[in-house]
Protein backbone atom coordinates (compact mmCIF):
# COMPACT_ATOMS: atom_id res chain seq x y z
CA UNK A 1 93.06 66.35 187.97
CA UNK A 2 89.70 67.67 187.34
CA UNK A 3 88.32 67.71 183.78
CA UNK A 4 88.29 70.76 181.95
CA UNK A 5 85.05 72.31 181.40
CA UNK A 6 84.12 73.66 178.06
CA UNK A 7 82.75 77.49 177.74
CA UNK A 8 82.96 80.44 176.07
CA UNK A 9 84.68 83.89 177.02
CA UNK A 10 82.73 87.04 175.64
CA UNK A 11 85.04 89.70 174.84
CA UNK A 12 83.37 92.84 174.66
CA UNK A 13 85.00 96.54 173.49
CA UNK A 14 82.49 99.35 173.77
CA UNK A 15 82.76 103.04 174.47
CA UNK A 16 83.72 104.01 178.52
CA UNK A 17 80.15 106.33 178.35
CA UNK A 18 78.51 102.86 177.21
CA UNK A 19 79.67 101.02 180.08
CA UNK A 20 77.38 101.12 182.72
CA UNK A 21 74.88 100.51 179.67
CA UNK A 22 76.58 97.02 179.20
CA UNK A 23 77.12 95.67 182.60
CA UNK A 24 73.27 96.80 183.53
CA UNK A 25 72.24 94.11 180.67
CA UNK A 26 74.93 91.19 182.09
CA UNK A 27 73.61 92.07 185.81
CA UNK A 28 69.86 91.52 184.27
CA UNK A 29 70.85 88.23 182.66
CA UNK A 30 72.13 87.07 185.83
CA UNK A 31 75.51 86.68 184.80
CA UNK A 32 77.34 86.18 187.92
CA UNK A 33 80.94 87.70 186.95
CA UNK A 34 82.92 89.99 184.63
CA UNK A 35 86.03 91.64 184.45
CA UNK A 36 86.43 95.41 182.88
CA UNK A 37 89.51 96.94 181.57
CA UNK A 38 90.51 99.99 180.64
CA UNK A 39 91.50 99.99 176.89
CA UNK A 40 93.41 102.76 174.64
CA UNK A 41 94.14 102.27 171.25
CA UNK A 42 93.02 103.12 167.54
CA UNK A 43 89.92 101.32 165.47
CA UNK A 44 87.46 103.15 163.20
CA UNK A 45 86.55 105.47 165.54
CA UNK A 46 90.08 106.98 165.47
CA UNK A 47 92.14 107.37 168.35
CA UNK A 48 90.89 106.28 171.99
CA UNK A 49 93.57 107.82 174.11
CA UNK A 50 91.75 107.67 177.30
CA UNK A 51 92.36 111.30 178.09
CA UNK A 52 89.06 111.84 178.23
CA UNK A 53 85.79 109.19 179.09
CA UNK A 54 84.66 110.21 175.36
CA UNK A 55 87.80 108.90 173.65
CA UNK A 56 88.36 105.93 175.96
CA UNK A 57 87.33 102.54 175.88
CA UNK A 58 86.68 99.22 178.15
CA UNK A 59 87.10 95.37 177.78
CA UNK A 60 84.84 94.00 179.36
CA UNK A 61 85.79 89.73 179.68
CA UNK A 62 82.91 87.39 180.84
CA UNK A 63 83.08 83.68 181.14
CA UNK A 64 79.80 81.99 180.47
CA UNK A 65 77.58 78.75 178.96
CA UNK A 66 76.51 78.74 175.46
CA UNK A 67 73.03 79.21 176.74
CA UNK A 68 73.25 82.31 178.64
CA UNK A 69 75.97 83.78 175.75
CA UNK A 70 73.06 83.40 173.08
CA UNK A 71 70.39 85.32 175.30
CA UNK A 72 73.67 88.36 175.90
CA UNK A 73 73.93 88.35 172.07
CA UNK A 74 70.55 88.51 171.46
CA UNK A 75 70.72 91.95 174.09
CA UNK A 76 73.80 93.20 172.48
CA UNK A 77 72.67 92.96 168.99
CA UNK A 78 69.53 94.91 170.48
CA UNK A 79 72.33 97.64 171.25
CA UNK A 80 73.99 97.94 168.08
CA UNK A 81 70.70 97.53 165.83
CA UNK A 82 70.46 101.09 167.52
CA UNK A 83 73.73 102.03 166.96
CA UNK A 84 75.51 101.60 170.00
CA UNK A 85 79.45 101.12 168.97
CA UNK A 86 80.30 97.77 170.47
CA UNK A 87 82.65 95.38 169.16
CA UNK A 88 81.42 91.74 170.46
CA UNK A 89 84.21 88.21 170.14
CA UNK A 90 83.19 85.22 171.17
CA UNK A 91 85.97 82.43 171.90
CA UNK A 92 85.47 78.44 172.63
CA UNK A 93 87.81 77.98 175.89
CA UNK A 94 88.13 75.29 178.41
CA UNK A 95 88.30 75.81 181.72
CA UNK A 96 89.74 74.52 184.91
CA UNK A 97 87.26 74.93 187.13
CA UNK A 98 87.31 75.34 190.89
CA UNK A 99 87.56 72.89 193.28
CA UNK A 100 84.13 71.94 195.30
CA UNK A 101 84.56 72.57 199.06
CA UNK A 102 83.65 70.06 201.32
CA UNK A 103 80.31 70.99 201.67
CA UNK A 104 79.78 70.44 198.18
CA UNK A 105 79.62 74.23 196.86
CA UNK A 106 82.54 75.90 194.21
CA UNK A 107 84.93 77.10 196.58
């Protein structure tokens, strides 16, 4: 079995109108994948029913090294020092990761 790599999983939950905002700073980072979900529920900002882009919200989940997490942070703290309302988690996780293909590239 392979060994597990160690990394850490940026959970982000921001406004749906902040969205493009957020994945605009991960493509300029070069951060090579991220999922986004849709999210409802209730936080400080009252309900986020998703009825409407203004009371909705998104996950957005990216895998990454320590290294290029600091340099998001740095970018998202940028954000909310200007009061964009983003809720950042950052989890230690190990990962499987993907087999290399013959030709020596992830696969």
């Amino acid at each position: 079995m392979r060994a597990l790599e160690q990394k850490k999983l940026l959970t982000l939950i921001t406004a749906h109108a902040f969205k493009n905002i957020v994945t605009e700073i991960l493509k300029a980072r070069e951060v090579g994948g991220y999922t986004v979900v849709d999210a409802t529920g209730v936080g400080a900002f009252g309900v986020q029913s998703g009825a409407l882009d203004s009371d909705s919200n998104v996950l957005i989940y990216v895998i990454l090294s320590e290294a290029r997490l600091n340099l998001l942070l740095e970018d998202l703290d940028a954000l909310m020092t200007r009061s964009y309302r983003i809720k950042v988690i950052v989890t230690d996780i190990s990962i499987l990761p993907r087999k290399k293909s013959p030709g020596g590239t992830s696969g």
